[in-house]
PDB file of N, CA and C in Angstrom:
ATOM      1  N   UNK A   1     125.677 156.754  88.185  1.00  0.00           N
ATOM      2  CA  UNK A   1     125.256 156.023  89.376  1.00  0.00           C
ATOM      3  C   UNK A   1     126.404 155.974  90.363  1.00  0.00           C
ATOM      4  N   UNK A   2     126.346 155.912  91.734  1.00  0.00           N
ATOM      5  CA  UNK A   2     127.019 156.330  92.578  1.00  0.00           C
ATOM      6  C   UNK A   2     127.083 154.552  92.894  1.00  0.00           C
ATOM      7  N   UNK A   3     128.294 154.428  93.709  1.00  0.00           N
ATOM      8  CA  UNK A   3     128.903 152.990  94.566  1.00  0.00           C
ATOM      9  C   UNK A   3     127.713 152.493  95.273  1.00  0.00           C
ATOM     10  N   UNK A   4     126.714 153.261  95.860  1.00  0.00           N
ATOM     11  CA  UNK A   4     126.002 152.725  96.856  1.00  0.00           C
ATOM     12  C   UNK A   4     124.791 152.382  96.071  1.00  0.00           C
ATOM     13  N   UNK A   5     124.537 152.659  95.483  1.00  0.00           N
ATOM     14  CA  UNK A   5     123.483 152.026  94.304  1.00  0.00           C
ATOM     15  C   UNK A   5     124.018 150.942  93.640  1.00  0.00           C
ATOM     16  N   UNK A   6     124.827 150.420  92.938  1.00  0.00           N
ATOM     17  CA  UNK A   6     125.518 149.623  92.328  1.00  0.00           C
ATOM     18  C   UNK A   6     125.288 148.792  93.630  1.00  0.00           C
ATOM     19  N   UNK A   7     126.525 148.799  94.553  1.00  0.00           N
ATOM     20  CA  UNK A   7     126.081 147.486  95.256  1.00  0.00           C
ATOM     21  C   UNK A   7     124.506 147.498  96.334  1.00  0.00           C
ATOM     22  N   UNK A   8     123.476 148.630  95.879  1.00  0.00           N
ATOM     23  CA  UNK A   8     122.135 147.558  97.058  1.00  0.00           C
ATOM     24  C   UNK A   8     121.258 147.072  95.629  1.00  0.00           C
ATOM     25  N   UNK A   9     121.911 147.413  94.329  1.00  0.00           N
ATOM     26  CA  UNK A   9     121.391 146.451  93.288  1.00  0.00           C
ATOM     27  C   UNK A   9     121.789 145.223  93.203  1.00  0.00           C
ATOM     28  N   UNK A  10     123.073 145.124  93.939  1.00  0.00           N
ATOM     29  CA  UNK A  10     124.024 144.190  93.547  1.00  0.00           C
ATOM     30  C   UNK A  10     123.423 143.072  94.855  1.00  0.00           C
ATOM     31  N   UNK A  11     123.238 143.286  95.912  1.00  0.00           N
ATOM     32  CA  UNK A  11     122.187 142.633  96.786  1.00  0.00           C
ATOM     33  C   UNK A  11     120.999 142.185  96.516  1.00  0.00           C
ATOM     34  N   UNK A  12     120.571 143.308  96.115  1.00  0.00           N
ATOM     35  CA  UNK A  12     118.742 142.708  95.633  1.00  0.00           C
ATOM     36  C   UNK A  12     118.925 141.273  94.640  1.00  0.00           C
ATOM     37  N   UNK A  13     120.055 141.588  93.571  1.00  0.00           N
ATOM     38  CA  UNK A  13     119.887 140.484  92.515  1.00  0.00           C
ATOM     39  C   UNK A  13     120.235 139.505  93.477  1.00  0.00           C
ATOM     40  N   UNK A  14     121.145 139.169  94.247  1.00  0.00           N
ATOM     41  CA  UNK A  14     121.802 138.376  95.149  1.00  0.00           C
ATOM     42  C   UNK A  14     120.509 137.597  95.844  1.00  0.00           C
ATOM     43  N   UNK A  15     119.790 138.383  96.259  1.00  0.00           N
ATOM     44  CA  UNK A  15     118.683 138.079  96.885  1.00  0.00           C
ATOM     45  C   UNK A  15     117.740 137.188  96.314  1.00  0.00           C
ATOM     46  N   UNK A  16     117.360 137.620  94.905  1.00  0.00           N
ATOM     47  CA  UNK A  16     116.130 137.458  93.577  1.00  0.00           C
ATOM     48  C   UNK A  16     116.728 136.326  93.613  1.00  0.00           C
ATOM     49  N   UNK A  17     118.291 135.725  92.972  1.00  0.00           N
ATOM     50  CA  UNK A  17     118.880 134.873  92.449  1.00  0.00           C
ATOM     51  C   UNK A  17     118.515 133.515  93.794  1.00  0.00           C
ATOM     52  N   UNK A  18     119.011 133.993  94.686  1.00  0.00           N
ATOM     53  CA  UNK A  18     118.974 132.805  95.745  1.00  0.00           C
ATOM     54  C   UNK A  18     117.125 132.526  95.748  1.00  0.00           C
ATOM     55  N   UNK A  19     116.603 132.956  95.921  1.00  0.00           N
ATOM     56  CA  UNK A  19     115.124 132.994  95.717  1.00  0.00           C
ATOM     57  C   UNK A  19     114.814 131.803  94.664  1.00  0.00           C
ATOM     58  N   UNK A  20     115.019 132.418  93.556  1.00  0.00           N
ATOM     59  CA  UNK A  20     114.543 131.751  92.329  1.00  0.00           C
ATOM     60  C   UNK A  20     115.241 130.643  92.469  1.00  0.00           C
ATOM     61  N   UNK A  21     116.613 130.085  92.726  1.00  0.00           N
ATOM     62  CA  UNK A  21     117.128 128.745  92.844  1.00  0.00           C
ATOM     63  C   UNK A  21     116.529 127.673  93.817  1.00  0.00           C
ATOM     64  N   UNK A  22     115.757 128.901  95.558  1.00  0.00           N
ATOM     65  CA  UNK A  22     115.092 127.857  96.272  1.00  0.00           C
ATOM     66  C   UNK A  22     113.892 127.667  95.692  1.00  0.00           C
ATOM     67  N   UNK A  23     112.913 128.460  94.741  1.00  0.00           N
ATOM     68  CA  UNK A  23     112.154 128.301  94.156  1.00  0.00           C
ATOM     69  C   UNK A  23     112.364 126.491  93.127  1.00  0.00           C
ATOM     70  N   UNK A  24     113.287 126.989  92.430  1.00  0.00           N
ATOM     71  CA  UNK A  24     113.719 125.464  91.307  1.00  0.00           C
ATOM     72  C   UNK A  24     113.774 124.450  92.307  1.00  0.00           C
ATOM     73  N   UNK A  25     114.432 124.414  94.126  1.00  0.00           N
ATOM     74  CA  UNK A  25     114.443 123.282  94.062  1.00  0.00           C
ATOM     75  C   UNK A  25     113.251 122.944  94.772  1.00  0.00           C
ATOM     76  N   UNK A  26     112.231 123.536  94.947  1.00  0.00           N
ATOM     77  CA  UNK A  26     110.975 123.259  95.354  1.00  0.00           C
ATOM     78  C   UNK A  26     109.751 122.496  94.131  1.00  0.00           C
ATOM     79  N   UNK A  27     110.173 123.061  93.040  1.00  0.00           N
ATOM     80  CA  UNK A  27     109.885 122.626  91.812  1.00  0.00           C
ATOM     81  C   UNK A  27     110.133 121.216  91.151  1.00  0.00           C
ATOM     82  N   UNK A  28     111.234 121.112  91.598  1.00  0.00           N
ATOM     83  CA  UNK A  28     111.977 119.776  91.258  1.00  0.00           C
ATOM     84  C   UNK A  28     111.325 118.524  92.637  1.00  0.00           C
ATOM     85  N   UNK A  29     111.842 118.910  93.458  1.00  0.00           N
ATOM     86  CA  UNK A  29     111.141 118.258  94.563  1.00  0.00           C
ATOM     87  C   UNK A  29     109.264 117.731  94.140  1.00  0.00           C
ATOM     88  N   UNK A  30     108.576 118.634  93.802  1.00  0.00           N
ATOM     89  CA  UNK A  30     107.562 118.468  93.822  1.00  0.00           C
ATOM     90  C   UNK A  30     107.362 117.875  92.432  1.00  0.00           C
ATOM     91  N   UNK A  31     107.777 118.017  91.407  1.00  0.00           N
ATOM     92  CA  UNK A  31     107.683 117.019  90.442  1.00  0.00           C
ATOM     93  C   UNK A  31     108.456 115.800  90.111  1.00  0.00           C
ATOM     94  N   UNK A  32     109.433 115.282  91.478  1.00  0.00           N
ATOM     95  CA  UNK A  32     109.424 113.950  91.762  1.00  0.00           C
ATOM     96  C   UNK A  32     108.301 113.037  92.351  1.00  0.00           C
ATOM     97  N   UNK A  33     107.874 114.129  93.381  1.00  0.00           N
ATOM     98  CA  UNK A  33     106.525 113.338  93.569  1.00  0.00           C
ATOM     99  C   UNK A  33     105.598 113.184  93.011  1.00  0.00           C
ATOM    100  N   UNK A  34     105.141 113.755  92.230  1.00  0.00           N
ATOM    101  CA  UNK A  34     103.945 113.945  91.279  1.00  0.00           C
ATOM    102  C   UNK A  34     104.052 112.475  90.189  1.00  0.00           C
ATOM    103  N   UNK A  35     105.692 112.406  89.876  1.00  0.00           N
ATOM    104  CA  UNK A  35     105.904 111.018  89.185  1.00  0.00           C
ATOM    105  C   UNK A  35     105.946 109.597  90.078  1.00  0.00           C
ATOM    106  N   UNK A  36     106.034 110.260  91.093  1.00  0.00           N
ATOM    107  CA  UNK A  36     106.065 109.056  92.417  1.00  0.00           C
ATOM    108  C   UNK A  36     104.908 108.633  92.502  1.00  0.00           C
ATOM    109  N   UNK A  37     103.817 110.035  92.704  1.00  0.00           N
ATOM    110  CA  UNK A  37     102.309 109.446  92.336  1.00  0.00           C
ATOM    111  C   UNK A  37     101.771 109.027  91.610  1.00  0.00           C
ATOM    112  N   UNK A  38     102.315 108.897  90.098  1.00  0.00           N
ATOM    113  CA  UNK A  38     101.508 108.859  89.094  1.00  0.00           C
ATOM    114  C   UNK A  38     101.982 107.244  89.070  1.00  0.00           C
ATOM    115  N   UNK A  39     102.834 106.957  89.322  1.00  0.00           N
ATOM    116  CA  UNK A  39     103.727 105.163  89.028  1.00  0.00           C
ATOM    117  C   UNK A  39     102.997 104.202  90.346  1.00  0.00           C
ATOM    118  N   UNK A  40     102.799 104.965  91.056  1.00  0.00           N
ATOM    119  CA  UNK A  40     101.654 104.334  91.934  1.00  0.00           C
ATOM    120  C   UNK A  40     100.457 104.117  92.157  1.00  0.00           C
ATOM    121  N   UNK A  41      99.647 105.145  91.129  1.00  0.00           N
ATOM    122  CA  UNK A  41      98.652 105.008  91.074  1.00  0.00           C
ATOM    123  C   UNK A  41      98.408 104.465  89.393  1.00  0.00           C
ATOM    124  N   UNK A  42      99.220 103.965  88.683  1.00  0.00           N
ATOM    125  CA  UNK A  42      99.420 103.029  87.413  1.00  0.00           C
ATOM    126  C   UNK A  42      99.648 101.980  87.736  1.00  0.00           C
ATOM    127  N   UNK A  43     100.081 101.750  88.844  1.00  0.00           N
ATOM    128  CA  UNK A  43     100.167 100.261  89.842  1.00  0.00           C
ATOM    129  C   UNK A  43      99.312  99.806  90.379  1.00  0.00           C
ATOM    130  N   UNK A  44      98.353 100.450  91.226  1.00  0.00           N
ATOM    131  CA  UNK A  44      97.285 100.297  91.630  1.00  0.00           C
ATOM    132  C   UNK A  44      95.988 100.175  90.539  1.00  0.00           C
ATOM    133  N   UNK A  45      95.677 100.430  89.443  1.00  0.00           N
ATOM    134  CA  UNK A  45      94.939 100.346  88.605  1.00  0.00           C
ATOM    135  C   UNK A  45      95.917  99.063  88.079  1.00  0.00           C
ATOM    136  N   UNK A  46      96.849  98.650  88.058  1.00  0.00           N
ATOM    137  CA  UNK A  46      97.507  96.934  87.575  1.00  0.00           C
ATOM    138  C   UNK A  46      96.910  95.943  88.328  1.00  0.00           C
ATOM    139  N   UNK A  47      96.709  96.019  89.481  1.00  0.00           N
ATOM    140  CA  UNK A  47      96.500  95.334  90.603  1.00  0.00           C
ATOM    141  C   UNK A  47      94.905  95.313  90.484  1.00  0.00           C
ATOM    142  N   UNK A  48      94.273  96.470  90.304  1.00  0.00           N
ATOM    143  CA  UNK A  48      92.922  96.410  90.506  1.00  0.00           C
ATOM    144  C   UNK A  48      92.454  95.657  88.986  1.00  0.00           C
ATOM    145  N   UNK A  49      93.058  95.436  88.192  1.00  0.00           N
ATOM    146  CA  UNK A  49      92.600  94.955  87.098  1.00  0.00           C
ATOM    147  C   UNK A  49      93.194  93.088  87.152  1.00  0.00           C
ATOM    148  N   UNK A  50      94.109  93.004  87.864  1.00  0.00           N
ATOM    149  CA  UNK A  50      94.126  91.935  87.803  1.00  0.00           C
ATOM    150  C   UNK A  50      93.248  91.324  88.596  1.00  0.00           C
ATOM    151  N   UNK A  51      93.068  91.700  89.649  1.00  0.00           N
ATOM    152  CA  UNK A  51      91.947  91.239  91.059  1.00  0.00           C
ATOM    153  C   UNK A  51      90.827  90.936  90.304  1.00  0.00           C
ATOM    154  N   UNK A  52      90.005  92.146  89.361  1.00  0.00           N
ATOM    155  CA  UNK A  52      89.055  91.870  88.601  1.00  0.00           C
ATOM    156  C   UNK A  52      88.776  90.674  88.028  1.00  0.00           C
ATOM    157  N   UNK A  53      89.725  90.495  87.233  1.00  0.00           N
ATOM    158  CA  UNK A  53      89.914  89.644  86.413  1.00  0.00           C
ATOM    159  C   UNK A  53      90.044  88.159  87.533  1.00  0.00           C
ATOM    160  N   UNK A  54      90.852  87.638  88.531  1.00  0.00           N
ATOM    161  CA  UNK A  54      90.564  86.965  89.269  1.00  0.00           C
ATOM    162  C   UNK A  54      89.413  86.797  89.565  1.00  0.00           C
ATOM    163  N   UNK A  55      88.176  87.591  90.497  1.00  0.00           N
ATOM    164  CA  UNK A  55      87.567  87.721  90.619  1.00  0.00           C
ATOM    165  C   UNK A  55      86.388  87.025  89.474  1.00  0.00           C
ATOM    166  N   UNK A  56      86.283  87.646  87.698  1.00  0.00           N
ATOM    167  CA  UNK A  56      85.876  87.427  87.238  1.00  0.00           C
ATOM    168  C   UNK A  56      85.675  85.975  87.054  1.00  0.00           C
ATOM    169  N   UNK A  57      87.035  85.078  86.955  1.00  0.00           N
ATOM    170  CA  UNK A  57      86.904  83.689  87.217  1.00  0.00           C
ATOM    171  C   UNK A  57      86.577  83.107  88.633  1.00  0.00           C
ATOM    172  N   UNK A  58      86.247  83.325  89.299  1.00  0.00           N
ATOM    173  CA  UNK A  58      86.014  82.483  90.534  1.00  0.00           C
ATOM    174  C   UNK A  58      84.071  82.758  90.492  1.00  0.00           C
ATOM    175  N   UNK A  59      84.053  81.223  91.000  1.00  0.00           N
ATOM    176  CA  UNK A  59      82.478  81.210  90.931  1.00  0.00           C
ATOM    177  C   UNK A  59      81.939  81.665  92.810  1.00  0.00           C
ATOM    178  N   UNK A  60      81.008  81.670  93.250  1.00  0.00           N
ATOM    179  CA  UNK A  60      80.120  82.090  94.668  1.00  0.00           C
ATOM    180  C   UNK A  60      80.002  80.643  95.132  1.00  0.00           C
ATOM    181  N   UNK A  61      80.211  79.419  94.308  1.00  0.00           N
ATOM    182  CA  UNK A  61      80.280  78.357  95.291  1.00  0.00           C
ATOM    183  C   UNK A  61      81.731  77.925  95.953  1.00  0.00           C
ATOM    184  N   UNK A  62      83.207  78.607  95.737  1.00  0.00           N
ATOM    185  CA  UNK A  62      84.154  78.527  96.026  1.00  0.00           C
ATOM    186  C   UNK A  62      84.115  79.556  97.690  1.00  0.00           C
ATOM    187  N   UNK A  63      83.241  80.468  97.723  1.00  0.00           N
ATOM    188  CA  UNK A  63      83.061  81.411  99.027  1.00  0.00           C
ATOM    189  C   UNK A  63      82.460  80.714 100.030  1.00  0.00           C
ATOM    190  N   UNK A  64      83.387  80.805 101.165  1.00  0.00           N
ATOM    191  CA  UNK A  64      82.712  80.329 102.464  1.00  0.00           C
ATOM    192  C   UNK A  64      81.815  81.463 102.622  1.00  0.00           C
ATOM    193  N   UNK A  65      80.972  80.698 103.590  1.00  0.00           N
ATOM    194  CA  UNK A  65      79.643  81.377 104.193  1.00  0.00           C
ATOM    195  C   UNK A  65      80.283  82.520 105.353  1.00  0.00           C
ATOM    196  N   UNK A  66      79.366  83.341 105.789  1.00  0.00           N
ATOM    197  CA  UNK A  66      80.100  84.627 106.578  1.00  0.00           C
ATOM    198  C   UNK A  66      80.295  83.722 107.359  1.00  0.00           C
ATOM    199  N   UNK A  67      79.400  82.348 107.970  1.00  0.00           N
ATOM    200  CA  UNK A  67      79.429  82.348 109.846  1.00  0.00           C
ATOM    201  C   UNK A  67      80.812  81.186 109.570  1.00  0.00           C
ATOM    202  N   UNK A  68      81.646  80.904 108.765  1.00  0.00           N
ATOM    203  CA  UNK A  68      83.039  80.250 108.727  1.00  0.00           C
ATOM    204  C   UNK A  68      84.082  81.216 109.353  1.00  0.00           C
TER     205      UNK A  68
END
């Protein structure tokens, strides 16, 4: 193999390599959020279960009428 082959291999990997690292941090990025979503929407099902449960105890004679 001749010099000029060696280094436009030696580029391409250069190339692949930087690639695949912006690749990882797109990866990483996106599976922070995915845990960002998931802790928020485990929060929101906390909340909706407690409301329930509020809800469940309160009687229809504690509700004002709409025209209040």
């Amino acid at each position: 193999m001749n010099d000029e082959k060696i280094i436009n291999l030696e580029i391409k990997f250069a190339h692949q390599d930087n690639f695949l690292n912006q690749l990882n941090d797109i990866v990483i990025t996106q599976q922070k959020s995915i845990e960002r979503l998931e802790k928020e929407i485990l929060d929101l099902k906390g909340n909706m279960n407690v409301r329930n449960t509020v809800d469940a105890n309160r009687s229809l004679s504690d509700d004002k009428p709409p025209h209040y």
